[in-house]
N, C-alpha and C. Protein backbone atom coordinates (compact mmCIF):
# COMPACT_ATOMS: atom_id res chain seq x y z
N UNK A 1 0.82 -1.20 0.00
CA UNK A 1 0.00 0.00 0.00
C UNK A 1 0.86 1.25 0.00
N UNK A 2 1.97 1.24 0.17
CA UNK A 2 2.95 2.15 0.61
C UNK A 2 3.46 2.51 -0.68
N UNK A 3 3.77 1.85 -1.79
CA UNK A 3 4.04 2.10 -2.96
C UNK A 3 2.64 2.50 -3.98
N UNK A 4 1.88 1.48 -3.44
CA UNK A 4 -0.02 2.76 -4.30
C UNK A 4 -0.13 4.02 -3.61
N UNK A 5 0.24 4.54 -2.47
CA UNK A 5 0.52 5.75 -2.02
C UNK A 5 1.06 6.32 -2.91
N UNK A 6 2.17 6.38 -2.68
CA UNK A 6 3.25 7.00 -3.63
C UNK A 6 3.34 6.84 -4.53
N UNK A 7 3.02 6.23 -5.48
CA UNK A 7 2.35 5.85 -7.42
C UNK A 7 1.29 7.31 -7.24
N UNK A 8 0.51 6.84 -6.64
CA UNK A 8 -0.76 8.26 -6.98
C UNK A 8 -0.11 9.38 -6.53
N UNK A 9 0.65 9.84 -5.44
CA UNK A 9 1.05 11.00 -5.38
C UNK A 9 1.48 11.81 -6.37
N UNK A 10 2.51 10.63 -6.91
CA UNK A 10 3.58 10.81 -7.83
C UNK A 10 2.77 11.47 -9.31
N UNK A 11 1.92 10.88 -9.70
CA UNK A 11 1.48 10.42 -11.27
C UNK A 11 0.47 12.16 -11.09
N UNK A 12 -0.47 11.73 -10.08
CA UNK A 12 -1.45 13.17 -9.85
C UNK A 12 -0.75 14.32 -10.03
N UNK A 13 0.28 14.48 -9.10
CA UNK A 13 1.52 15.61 -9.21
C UNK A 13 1.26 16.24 -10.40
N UNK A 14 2.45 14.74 -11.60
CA UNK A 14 2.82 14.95 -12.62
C UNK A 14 1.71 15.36 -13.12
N UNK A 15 0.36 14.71 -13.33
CA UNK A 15 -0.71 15.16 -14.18
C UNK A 15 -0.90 17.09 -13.98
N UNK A 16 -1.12 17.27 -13.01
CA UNK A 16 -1.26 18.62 -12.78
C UNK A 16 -0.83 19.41 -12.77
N UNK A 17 0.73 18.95 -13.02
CA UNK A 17 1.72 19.96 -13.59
C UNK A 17 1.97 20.23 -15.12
N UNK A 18 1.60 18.74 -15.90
CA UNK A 18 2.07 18.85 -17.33
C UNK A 18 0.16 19.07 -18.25
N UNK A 19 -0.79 18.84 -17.20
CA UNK A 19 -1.45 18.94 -18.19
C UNK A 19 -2.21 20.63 -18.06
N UNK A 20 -2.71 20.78 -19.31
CA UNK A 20 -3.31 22.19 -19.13
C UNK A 20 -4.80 21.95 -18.10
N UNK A 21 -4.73 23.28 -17.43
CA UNK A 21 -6.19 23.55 -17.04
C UNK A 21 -7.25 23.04 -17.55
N UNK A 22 -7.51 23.14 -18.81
CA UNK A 22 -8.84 23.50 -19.76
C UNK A 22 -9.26 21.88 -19.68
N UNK A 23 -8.42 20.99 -20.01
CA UNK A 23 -8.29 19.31 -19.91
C UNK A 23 -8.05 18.92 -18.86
N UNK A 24 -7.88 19.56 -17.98
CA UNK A 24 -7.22 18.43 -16.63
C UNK A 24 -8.28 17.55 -16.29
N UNK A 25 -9.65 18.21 -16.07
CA UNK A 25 -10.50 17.23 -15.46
C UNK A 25 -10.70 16.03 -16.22
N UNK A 26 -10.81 16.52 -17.62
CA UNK A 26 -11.03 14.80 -18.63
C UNK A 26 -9.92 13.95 -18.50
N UNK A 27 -8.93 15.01 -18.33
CA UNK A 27 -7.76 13.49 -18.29
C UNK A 27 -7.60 12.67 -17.21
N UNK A 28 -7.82 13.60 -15.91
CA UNK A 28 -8.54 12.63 -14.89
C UNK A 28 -9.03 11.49 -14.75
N UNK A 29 -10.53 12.29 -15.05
CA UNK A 29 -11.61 10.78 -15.68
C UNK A 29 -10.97 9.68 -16.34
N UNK A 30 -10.24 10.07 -16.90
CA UNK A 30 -10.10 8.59 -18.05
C UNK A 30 -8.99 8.19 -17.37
N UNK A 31 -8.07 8.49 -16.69
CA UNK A 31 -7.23 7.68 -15.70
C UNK A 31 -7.77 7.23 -14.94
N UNK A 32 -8.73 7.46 -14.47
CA UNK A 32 -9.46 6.71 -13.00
C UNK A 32 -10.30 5.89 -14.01
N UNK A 33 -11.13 6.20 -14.94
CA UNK A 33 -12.01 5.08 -15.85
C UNK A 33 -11.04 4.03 -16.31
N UNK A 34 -9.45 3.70 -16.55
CA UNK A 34 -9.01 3.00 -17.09
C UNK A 34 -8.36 2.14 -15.33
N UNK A 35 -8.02 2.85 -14.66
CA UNK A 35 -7.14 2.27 -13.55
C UNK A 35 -8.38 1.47 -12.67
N UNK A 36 -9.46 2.31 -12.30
CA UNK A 36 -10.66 1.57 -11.31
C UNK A 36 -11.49 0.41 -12.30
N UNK A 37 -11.77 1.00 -13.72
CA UNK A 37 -12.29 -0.21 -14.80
C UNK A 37 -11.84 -1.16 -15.06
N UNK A 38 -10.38 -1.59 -15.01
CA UNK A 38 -9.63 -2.73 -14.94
C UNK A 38 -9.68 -3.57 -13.76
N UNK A 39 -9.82 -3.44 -12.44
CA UNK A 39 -9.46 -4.08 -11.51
C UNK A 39 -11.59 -5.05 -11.78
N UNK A 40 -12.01 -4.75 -12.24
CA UNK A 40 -12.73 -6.06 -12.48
C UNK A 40 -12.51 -7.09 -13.32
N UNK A 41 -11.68 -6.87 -14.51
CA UNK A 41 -11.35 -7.68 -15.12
C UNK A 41 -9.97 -8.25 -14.91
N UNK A 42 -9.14 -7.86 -13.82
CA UNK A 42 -8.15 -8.43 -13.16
C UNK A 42 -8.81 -9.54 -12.54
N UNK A 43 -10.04 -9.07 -11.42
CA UNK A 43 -10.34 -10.05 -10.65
C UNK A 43 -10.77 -11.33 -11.18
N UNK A 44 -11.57 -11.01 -12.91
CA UNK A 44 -11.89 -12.70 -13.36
C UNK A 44 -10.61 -13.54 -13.88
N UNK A 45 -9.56 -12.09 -14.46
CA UNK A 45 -8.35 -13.25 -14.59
C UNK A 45 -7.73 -13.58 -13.69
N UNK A 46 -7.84 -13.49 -12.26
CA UNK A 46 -6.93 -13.57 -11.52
C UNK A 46 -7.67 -15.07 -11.47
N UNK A 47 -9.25 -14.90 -10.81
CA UNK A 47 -9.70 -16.40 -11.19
C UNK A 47 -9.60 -17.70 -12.06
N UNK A 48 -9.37 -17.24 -13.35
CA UNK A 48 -9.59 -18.03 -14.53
C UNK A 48 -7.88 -18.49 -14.60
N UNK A 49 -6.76 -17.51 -13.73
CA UNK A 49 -5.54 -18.31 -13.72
C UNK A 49 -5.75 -19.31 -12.87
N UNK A 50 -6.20 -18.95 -11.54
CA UNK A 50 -6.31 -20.26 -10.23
C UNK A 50 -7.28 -20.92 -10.56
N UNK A 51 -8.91 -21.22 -10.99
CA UNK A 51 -8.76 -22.13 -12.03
C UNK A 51 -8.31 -23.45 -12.89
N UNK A 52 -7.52 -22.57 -13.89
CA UNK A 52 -6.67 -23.57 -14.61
C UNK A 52 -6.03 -24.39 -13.72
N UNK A 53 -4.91 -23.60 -12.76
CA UNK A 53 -3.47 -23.95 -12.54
C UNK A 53 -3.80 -24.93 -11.30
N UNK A 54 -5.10 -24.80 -10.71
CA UNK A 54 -5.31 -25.76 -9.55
C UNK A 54 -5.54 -27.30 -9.92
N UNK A 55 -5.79 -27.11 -11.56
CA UNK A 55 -5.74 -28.56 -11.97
C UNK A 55 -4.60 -29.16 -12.46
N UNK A 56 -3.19 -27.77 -12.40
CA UNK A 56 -1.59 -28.26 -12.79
C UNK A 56 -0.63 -28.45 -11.77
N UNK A 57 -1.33 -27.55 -10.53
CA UNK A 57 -0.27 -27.43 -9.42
C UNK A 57 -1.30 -27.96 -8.34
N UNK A 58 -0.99 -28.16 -6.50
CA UNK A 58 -1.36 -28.30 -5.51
C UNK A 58 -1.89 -26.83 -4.97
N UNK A 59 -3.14 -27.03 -4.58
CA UNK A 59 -4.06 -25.49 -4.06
C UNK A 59 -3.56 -24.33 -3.78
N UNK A 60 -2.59 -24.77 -2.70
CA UNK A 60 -1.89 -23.73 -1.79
C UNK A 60 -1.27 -22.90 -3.19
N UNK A 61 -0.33 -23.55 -4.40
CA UNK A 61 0.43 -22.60 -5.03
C UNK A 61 -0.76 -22.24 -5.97
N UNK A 62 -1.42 -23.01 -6.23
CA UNK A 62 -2.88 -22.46 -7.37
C UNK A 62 -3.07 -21.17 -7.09
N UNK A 63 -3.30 -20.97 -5.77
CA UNK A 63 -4.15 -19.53 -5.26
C UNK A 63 -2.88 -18.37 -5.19
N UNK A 64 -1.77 -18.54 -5.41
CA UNK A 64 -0.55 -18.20 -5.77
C UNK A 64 -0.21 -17.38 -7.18
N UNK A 65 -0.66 -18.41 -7.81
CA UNK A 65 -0.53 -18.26 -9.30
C UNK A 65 -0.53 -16.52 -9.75
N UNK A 66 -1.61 -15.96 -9.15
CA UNK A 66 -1.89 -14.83 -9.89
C UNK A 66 -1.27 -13.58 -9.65
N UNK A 67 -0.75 -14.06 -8.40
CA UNK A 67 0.62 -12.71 -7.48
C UNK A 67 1.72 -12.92 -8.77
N UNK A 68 1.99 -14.26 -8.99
CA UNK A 68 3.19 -14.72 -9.59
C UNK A 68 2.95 -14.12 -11.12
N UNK A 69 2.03 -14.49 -11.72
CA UNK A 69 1.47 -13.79 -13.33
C UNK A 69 1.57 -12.20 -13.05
N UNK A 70 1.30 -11.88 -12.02
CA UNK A 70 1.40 -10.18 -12.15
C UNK A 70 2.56 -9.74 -11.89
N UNK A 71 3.39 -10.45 -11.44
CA UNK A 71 4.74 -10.07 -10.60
C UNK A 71 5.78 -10.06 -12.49
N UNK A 72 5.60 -11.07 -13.20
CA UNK A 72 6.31 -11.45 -14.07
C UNK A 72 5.86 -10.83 -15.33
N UNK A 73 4.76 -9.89 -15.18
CA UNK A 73 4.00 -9.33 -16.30
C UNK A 73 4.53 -7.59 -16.17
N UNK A 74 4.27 -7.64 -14.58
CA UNK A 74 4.94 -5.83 -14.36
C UNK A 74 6.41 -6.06 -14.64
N UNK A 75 7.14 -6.91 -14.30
CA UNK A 75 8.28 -6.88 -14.86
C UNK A 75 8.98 -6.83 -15.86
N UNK A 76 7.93 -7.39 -17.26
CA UNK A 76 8.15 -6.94 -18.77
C UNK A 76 7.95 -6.46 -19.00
N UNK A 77 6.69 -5.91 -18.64
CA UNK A 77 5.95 -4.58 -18.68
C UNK A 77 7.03 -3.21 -18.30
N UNK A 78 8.02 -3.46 -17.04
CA UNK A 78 8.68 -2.52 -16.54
C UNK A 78 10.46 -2.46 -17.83
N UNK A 79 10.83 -3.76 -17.87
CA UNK A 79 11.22 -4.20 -19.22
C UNK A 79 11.46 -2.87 -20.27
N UNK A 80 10.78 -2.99 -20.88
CA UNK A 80 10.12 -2.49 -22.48
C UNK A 80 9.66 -0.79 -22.07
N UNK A 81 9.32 -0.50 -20.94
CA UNK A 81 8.92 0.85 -20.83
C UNK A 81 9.90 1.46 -19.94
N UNK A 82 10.69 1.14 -19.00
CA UNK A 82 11.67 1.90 -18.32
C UNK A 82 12.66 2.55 -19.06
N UNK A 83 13.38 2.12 -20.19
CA UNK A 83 13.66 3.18 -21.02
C UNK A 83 13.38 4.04 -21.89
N UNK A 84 11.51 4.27 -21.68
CA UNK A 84 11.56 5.60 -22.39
C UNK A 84 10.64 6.53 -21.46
N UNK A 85 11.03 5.67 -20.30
CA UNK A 85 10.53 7.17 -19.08
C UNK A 85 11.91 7.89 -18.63
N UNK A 86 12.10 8.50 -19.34
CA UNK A 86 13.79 9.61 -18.72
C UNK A 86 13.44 10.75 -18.27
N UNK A 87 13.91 11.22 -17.32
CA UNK A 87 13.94 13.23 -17.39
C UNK A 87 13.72 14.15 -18.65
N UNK A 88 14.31 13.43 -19.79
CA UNK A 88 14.33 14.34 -20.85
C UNK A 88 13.27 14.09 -21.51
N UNK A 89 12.24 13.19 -21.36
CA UNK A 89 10.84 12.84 -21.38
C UNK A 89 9.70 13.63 -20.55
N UNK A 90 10.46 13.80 -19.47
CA UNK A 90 9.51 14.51 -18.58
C UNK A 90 9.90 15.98 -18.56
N UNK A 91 10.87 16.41 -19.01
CA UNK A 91 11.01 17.46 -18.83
C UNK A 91 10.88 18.05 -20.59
N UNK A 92 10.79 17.25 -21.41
CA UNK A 92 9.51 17.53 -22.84
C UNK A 92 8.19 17.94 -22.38
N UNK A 93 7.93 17.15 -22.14
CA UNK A 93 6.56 16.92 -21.46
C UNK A 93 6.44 18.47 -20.72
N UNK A 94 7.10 18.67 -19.50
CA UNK A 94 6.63 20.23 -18.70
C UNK A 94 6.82 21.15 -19.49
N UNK A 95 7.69 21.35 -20.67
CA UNK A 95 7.73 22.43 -21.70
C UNK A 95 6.60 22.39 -22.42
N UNK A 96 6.14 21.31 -22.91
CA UNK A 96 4.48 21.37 -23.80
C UNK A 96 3.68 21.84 -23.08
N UNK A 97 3.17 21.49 -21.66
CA UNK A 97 2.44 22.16 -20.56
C UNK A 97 2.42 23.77 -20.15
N UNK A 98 3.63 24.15 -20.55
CA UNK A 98 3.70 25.57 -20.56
C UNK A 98 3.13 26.33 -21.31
N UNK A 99 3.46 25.53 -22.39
CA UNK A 99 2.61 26.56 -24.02
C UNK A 99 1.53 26.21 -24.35
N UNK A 100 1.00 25.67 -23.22
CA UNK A 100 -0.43 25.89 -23.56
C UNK A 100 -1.48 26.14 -23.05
């Protein structure tokens, strides 16, 4: 919980610094419509992994499974996108926010 703290601090910040006034509220919305709209369809895959895997593995790791699929998914996920979150990305980014 200590790191979803600090994810939202962080991201809100940024939003309200780089985006203009006139849009801020829509861009809002659709971050919270995409971040709160997903966690239902996490919850059936999280099911439909334990599920499967309780008929490949023993219970205890079945109910496991889906920490482990997310753990190995943010990590490619973190992979493939950590190099093109740089300063000189974000600090593009606060110059577009200015001019407009």
């Amino acid at each position: 919980m200590f790191f979803a703290i600090l994810w939202n601090v962080v991201t809100v910040s940024m939003r309200q610094e780089i985006i203009p006034d006139h849009i801020l509220g829509r861009v809002n919305s659709v971050y919270r419509f995409f971040a709160l709209g997903s966690q239902p369809i996490g919850a059936v895959l999280g099911g439909v992994i334990v599920t499967v895997s309780v008929h490949l593995f023993a219970r205890g790791f079945a109910l496991r499974t889906p920490m482990i699929f997310g753990a190995v998914l943010g990590l490619i996920v973190a992979y493939y996108a950590l190099p093109h979150l740089t300063q000189a990305k974000i600090d593009e980014a606060r110059g577009k926010g200015d001019k407009d």
